[in-house]
PDB file of N, CA and C in Angstrom:
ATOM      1  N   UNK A   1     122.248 146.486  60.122  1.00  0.00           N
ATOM      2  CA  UNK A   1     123.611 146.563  59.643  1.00  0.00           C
ATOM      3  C   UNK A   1     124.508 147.111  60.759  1.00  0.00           C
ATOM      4  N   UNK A   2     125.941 146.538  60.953  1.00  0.00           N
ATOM      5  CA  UNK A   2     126.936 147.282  61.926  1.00  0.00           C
ATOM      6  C   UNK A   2     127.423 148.150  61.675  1.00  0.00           C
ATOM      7  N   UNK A   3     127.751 149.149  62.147  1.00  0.00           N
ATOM      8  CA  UNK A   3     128.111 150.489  61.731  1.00  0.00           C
ATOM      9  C   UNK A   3     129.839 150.358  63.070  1.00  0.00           C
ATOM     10  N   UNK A   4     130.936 150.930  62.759  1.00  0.00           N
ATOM     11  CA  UNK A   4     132.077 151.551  62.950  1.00  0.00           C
ATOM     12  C   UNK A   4     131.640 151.757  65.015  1.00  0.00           C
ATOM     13  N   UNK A   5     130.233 152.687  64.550  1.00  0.00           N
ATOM     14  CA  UNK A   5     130.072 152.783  66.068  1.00  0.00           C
ATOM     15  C   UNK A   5     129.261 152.100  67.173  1.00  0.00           C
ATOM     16  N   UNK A   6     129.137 151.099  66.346  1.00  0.00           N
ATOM     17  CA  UNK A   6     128.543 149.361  66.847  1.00  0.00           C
ATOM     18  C   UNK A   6     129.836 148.955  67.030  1.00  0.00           C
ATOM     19  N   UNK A   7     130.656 148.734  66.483  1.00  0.00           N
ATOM     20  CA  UNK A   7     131.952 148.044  66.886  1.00  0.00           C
ATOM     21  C   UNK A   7     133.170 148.343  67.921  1.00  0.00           C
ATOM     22  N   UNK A   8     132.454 149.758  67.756  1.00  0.00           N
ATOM     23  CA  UNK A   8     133.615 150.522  68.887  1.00  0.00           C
ATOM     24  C   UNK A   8     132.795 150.495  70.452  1.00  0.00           C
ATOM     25  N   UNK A   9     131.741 150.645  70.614  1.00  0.00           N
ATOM     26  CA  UNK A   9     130.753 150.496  72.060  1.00  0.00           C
ATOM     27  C   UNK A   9     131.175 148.926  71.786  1.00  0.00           C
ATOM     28  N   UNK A  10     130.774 147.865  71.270  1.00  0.00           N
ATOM     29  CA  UNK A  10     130.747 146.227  71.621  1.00  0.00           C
ATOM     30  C   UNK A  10     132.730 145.979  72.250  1.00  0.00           C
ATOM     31  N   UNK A  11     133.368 146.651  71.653  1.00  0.00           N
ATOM     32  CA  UNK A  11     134.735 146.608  71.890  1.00  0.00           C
ATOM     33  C   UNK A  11     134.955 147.520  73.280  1.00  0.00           C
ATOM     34  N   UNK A  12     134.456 148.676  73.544  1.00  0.00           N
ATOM     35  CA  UNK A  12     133.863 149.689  74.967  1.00  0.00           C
ATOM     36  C   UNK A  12     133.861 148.247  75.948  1.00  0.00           C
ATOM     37  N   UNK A  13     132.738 147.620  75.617  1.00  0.00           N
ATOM     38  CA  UNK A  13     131.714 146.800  76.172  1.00  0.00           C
ATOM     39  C   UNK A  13     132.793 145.903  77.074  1.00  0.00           C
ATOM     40  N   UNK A  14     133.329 144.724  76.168  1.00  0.00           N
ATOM     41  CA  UNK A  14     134.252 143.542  76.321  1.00  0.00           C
ATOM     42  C   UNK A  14     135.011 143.909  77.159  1.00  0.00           C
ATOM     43  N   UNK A  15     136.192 145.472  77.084  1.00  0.00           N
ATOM     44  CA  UNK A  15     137.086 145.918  78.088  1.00  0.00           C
ATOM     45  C   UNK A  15     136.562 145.953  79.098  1.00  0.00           C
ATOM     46  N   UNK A  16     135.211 146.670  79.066  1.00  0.00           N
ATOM     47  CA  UNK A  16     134.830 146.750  80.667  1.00  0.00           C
ATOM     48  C   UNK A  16     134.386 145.386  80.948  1.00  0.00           C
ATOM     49  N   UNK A  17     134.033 144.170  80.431  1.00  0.00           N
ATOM     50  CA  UNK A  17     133.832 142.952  81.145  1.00  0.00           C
ATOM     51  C   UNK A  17     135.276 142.489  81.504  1.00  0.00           C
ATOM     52  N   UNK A  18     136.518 142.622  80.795  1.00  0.00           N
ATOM     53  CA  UNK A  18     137.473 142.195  81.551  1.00  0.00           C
ATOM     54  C   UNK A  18     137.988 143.047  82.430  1.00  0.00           C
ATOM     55  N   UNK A  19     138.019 144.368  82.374  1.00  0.00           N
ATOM     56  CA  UNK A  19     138.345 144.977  83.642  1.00  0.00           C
ATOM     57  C   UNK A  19     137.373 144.769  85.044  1.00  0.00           C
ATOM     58  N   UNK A  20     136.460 144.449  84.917  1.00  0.00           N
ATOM     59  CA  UNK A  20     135.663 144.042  85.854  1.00  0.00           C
ATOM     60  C   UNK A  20     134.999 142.830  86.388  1.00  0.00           C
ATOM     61  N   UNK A  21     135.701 141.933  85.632  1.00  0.00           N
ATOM     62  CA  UNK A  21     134.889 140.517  85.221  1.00  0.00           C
ATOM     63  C   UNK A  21     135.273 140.074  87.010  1.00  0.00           C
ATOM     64  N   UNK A  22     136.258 140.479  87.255  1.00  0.00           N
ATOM     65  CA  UNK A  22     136.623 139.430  88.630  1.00  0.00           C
ATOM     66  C   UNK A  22     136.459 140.465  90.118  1.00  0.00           C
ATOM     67  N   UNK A  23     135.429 141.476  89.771  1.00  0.00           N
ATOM     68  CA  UNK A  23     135.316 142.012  90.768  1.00  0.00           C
ATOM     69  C   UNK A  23     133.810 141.617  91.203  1.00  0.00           C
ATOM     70  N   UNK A  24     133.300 141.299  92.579  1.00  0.00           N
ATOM     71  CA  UNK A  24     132.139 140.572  92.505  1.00  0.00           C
ATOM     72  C   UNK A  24     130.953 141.773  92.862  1.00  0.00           C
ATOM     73  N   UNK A  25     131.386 143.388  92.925  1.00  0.00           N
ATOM     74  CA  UNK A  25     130.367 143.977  93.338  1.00  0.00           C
ATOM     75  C   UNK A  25     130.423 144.698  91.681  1.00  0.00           C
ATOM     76  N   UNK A  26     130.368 144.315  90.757  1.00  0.00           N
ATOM     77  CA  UNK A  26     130.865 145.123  89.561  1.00  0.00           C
ATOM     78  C   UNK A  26     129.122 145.204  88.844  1.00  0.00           C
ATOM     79  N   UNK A  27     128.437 145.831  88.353  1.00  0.00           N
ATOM     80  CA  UNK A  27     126.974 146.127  87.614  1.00  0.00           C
ATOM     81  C   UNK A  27     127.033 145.771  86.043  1.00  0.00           C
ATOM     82  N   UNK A  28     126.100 146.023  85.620  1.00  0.00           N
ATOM     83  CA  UNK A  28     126.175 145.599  84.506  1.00  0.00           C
ATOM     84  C   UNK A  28     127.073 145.099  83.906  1.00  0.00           C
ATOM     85  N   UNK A  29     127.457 143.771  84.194  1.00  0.00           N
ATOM     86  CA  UNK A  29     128.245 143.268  83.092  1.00  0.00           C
ATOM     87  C   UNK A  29     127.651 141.859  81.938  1.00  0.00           C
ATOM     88  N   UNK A  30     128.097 142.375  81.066  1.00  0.00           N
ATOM     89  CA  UNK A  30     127.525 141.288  79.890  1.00  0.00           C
ATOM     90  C   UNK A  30     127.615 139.695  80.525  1.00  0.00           C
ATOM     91  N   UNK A  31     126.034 139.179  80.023  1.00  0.00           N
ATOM     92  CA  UNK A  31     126.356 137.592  80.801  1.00  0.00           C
ATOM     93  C   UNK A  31     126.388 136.681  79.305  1.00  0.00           C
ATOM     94  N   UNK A  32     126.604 135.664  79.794  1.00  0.00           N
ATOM     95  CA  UNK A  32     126.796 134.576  78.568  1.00  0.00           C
ATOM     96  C   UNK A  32     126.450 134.560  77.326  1.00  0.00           C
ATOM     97  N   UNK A  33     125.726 135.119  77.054  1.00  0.00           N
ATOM     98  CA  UNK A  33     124.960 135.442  75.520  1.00  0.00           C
ATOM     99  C   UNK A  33     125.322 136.734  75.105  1.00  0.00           C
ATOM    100  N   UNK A  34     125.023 137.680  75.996  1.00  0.00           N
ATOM    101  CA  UNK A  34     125.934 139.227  75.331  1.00  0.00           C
ATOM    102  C   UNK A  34     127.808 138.824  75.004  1.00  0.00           C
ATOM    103  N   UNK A  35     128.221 138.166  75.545  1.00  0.00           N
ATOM    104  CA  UNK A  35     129.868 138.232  75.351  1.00  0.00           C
ATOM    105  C   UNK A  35     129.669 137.329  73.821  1.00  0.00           C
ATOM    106  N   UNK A  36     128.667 135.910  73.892  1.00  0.00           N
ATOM    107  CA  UNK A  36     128.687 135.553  72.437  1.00  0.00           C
ATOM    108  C   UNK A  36     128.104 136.241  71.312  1.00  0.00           C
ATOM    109  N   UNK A  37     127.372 137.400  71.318  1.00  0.00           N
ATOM    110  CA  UNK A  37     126.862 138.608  70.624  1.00  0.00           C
ATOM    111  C   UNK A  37     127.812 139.257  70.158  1.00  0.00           C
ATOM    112  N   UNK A  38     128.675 140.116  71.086  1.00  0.00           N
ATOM    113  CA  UNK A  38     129.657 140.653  70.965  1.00  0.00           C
ATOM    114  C   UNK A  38     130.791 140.196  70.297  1.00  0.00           C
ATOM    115  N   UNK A  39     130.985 138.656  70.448  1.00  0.00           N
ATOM    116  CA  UNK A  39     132.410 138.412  69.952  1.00  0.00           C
ATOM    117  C   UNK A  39     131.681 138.176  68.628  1.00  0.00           C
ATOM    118  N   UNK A  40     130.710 137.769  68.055  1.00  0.00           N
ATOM    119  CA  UNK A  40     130.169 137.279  66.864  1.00  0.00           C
ATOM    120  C   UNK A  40     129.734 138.613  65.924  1.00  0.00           C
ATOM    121  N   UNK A  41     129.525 139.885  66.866  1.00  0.00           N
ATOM    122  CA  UNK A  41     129.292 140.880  65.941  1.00  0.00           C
ATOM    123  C   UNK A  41     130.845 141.383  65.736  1.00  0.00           C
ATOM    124  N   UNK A  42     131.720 141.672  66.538  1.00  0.00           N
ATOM    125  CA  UNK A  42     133.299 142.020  65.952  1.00  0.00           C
ATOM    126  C   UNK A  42     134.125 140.581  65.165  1.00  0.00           C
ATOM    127  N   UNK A  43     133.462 139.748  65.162  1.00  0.00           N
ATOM    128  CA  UNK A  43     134.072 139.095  63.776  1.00  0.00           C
ATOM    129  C   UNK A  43     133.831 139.281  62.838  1.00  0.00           C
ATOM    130  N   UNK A  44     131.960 139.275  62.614  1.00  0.00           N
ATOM    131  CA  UNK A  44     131.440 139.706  61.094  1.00  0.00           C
ATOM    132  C   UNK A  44     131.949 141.635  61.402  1.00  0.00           C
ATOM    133  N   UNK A  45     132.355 142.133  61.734  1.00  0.00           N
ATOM    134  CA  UNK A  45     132.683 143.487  61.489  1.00  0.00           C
ATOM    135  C   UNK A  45     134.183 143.919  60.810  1.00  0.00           C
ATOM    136  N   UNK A  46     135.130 142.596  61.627  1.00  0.00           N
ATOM    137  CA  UNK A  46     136.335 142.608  60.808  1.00  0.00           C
ATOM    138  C   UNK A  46     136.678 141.383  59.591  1.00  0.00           C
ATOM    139  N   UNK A  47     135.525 141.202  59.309  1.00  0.00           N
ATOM    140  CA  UNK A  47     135.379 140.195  58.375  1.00  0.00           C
ATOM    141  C   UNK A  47     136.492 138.971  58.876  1.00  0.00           C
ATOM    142  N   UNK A  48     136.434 138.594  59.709  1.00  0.00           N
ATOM    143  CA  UNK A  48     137.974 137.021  60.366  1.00  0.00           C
ATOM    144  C   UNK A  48     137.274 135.902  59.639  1.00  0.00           C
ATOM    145  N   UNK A  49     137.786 135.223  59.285  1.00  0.00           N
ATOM    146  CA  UNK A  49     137.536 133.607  58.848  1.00  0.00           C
ATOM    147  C   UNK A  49     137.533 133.117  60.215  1.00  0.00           C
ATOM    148  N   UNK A  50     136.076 132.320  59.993  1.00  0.00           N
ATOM    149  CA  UNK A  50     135.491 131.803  61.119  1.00  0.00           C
ATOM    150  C   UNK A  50     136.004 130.101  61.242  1.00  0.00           C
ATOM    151  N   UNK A  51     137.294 130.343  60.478  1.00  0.00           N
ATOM    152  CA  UNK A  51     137.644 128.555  60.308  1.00  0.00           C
ATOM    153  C   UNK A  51     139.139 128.863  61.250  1.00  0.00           C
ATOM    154  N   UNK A  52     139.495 130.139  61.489  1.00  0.00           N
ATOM    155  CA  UNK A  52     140.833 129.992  62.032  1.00  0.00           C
ATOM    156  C   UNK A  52     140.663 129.709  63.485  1.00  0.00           C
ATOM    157  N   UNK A  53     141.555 129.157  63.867  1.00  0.00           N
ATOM    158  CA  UNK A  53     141.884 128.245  65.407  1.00  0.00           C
ATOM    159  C   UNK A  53     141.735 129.837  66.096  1.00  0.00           C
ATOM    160  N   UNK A  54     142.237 130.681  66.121  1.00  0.00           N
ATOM    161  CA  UNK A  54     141.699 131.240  67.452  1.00  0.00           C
ATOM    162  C   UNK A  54     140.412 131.573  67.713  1.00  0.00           C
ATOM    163  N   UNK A  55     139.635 132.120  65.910  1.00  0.00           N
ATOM    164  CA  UNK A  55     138.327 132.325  66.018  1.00  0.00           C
ATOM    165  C   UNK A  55     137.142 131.237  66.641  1.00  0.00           C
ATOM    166  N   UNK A  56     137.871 129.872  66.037  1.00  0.00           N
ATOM    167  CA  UNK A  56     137.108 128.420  66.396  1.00  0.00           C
ATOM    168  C   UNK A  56     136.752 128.589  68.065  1.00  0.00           C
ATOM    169  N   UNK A  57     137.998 128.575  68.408  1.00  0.00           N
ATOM    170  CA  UNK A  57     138.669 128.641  70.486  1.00  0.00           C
ATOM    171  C   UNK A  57     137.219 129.498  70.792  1.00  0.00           C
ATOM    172  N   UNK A  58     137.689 130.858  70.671  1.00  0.00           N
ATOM    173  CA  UNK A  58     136.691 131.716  71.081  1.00  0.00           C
ATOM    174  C   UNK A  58     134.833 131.681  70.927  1.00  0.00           C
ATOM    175  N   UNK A  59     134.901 131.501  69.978  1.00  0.00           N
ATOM    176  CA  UNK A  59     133.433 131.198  69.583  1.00  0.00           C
ATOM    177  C   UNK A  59     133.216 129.585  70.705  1.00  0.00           C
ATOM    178  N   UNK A  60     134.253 128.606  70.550  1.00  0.00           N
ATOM    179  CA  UNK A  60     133.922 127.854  71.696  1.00  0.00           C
ATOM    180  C   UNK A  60     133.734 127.986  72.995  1.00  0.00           C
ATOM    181  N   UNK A  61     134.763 129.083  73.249  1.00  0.00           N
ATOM    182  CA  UNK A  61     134.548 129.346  75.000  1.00  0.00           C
ATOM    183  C   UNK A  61     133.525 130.257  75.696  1.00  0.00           C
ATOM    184  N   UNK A  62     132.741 130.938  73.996  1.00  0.00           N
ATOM    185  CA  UNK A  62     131.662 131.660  74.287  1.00  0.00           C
ATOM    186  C   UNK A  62     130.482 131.198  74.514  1.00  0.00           C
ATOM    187  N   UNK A  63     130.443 129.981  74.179  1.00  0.00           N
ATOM    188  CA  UNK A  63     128.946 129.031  74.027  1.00  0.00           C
ATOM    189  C   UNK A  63     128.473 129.133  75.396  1.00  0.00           C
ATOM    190  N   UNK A  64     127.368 129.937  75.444  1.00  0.00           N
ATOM    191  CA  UNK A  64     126.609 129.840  76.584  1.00  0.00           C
ATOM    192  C   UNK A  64     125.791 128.229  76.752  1.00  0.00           C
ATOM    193  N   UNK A  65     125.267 127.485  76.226  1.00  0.00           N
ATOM    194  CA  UNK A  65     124.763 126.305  76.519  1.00  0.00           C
ATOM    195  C   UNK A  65     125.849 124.966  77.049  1.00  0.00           C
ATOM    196  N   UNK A  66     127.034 125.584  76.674  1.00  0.00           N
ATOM    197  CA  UNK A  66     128.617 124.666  77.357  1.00  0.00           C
ATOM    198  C   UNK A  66     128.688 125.502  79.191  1.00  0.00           C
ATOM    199  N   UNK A  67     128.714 126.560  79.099  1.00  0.00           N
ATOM    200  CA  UNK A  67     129.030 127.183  79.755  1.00  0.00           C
ATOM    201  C   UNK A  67     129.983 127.959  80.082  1.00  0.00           C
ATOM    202  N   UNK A  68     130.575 129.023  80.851  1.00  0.00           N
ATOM    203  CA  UNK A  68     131.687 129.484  80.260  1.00  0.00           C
ATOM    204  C   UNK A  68     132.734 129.565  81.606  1.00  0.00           C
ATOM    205  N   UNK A  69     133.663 129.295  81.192  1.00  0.00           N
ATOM    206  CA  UNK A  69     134.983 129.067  82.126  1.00  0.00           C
ATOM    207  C   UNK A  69     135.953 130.438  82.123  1.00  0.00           C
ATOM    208  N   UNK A  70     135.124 131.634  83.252  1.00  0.00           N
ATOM    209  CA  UNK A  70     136.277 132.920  83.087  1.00  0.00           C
ATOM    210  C   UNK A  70     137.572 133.030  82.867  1.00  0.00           C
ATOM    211  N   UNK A  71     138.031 132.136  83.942  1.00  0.00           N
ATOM    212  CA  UNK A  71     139.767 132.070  83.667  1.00  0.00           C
ATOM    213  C   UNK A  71     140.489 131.705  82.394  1.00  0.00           C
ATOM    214  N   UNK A  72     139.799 130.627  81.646  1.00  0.00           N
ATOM    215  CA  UNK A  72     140.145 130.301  80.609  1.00  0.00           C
ATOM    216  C   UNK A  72     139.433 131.053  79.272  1.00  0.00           C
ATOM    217  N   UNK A  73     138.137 131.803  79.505  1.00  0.00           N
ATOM    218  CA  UNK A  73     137.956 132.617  78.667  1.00  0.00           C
ATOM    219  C   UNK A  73     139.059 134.123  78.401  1.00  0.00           C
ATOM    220  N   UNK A  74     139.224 134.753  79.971  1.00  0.00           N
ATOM    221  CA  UNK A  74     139.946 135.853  79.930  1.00  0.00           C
ATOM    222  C   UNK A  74     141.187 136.221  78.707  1.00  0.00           C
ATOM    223  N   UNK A  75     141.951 135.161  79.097  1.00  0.00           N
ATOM    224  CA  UNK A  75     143.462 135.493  77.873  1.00  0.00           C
ATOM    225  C   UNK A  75     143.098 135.448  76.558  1.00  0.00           C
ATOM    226  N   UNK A  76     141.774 134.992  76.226  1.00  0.00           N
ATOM    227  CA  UNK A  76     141.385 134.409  74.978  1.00  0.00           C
ATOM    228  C   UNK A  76     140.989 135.765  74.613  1.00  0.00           C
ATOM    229  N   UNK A  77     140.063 135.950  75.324  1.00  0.00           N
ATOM    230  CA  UNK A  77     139.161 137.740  74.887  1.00  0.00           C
ATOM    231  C   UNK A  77     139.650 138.833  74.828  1.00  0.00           C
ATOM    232  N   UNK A  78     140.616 138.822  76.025  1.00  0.00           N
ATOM    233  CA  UNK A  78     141.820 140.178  75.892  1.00  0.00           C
ATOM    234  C   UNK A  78     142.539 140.151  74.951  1.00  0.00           C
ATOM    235  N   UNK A  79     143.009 139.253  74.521  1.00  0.00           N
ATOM    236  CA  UNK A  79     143.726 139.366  72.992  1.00  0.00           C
ATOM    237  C   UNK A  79     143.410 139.798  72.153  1.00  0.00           C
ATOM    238  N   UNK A  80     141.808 139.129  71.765  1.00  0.00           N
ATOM    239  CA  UNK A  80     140.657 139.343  71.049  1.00  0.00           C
ATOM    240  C   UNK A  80     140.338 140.859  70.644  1.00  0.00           C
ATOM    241  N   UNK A  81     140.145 141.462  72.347  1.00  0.00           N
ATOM    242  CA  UNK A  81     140.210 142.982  71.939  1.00  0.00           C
ATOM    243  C   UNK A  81     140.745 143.908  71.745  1.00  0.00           C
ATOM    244  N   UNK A  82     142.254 143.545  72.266  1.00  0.00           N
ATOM    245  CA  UNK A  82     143.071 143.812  71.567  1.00  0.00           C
ATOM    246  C   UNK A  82     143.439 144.193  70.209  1.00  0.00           C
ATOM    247  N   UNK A  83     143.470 143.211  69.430  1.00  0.00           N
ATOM    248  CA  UNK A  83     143.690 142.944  68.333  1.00  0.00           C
ATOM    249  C   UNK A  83     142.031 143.609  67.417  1.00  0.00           C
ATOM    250  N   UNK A  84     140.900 143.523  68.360  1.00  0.00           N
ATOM    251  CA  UNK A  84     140.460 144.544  67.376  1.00  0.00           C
ATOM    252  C   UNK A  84     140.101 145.449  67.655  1.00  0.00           C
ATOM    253  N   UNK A  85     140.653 146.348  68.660  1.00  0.00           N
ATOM    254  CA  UNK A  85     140.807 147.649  68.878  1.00  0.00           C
ATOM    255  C   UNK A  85     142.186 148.073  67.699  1.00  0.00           C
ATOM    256  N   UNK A  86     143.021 147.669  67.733  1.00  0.00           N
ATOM    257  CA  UNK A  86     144.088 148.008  66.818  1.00  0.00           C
ATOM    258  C   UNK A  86     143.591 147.570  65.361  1.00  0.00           C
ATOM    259  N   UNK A  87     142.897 147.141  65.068  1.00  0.00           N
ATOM    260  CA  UNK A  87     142.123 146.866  63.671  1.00  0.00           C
ATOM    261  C   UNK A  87     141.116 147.675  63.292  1.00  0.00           C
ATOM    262  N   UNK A  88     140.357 148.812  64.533  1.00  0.00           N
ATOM    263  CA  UNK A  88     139.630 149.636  64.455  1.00  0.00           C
ATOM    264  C   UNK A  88     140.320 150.977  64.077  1.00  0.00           C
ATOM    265  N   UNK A  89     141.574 151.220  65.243  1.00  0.00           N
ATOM    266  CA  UNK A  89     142.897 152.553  64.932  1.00  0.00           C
ATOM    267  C   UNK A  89     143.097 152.293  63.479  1.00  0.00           C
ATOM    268  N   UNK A  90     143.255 151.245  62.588  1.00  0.00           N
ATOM    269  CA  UNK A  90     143.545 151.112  61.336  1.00  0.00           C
ATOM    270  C   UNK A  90     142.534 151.372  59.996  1.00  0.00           C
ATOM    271  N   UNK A  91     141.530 150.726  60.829  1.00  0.00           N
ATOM    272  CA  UNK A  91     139.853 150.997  59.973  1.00  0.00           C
ATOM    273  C   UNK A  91     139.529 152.697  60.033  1.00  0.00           C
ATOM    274  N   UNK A  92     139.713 153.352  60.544  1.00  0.00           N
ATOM    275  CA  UNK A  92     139.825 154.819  60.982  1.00  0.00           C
ATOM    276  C   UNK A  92     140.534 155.176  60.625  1.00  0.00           C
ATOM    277  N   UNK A  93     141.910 154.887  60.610  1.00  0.00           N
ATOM    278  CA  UNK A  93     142.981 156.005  59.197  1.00  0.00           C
ATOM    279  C   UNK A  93     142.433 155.496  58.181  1.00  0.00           C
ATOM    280  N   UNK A  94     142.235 154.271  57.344  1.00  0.00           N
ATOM    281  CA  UNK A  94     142.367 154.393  56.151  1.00  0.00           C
ATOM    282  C   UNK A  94     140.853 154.815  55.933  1.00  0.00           C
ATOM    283  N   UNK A  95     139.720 154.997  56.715  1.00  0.00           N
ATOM    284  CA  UNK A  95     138.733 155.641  56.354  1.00  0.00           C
ATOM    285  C   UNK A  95     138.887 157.186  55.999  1.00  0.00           C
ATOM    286  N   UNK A  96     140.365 157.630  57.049  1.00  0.00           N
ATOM    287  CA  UNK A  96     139.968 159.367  57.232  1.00  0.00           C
ATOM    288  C   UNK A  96     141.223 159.740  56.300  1.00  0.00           C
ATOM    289  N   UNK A  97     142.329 158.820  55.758  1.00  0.00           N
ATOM    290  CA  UNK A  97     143.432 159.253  55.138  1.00  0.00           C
ATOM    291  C   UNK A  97     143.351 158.380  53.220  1.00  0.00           C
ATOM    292  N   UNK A  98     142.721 156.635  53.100  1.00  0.00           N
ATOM    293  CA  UNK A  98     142.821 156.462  52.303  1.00  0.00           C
ATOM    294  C   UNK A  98     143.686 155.687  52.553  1.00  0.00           C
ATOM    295  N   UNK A  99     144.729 154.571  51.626  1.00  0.00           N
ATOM    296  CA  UNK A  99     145.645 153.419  51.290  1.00  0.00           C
ATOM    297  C   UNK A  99     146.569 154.572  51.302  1.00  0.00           C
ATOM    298  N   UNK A 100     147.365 154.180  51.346  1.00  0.00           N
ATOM    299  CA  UNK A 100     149.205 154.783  51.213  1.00  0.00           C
ATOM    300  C   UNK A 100     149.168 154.241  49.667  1.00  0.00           C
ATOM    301  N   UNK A 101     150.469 154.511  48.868  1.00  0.00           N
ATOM    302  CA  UNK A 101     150.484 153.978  47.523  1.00  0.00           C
ATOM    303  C   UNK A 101     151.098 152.823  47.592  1.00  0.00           C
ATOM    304  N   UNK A 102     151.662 152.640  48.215  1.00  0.00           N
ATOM    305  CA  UNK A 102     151.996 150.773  48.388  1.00  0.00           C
ATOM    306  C   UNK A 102     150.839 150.169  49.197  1.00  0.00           C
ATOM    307  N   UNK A 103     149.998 150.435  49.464  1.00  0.00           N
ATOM    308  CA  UNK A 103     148.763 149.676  49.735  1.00  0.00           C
ATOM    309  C   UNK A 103     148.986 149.276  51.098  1.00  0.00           C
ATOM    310  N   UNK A 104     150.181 149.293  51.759  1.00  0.00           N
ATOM    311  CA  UNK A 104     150.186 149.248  52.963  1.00  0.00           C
ATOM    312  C   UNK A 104     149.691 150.313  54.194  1.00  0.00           C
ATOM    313  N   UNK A 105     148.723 149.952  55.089  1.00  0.00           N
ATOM    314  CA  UNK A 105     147.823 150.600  56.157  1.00  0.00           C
ATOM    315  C   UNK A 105     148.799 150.831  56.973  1.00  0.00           C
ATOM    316  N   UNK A 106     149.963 150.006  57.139  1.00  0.00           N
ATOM    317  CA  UNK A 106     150.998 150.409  58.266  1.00  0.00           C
ATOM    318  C   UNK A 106     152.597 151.234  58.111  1.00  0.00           C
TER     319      UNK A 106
END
């Protein structure tokens, strides 16, 4: 099962492949199958519908047996973690505070 602090190291993880992805003396960085691990465990973690066009994109540009195209992966993934790093800041208040009474998290 994923736990909060599975999602926050795999999200750790991704930043440091794009902060480092284009440096060529850079160590451990996730290769083709860890980045499709990663993006496939922070979808089932933020529960995304795996039918929406950006999720489709990504899961495509992750396919290690296609191969993967950095430049055109990059803008795709940074967004990616983006968006669920700020879905994590949100998963974390309403874990440590609860819903507001209008049910709105924001």
């Amino acid at each position: 099962m994923v736990t909060g602090q599975d999602a926050d190291l795999t999200i750790e993880r991704l930043q440091y492949f794009l902060d480092h992805s284009k440096d060529l003396g850079a160590k451990s960085l996730p290769d083709a199958e860890e980045l499709r691990a990663s993006v496939e465990l922070l979808i089932a973690w933020h529960r995304l519908d795996k039918t929406e066009y950006e999720v489709v994109e990504l899961l495509k540009l992750t396919n290690p047996q296609k191969g993967i195209s950095y430049s055109v992966l990059y803008p795709h993934l940074s967004n990616f973690v983006s968006h669920s790093r700020e879905l994590r800041v949100v998963e974390k208040h309403v874990a440590e505070h609860g819903y507001p009474a209008d049910g709105c998290p924001f």
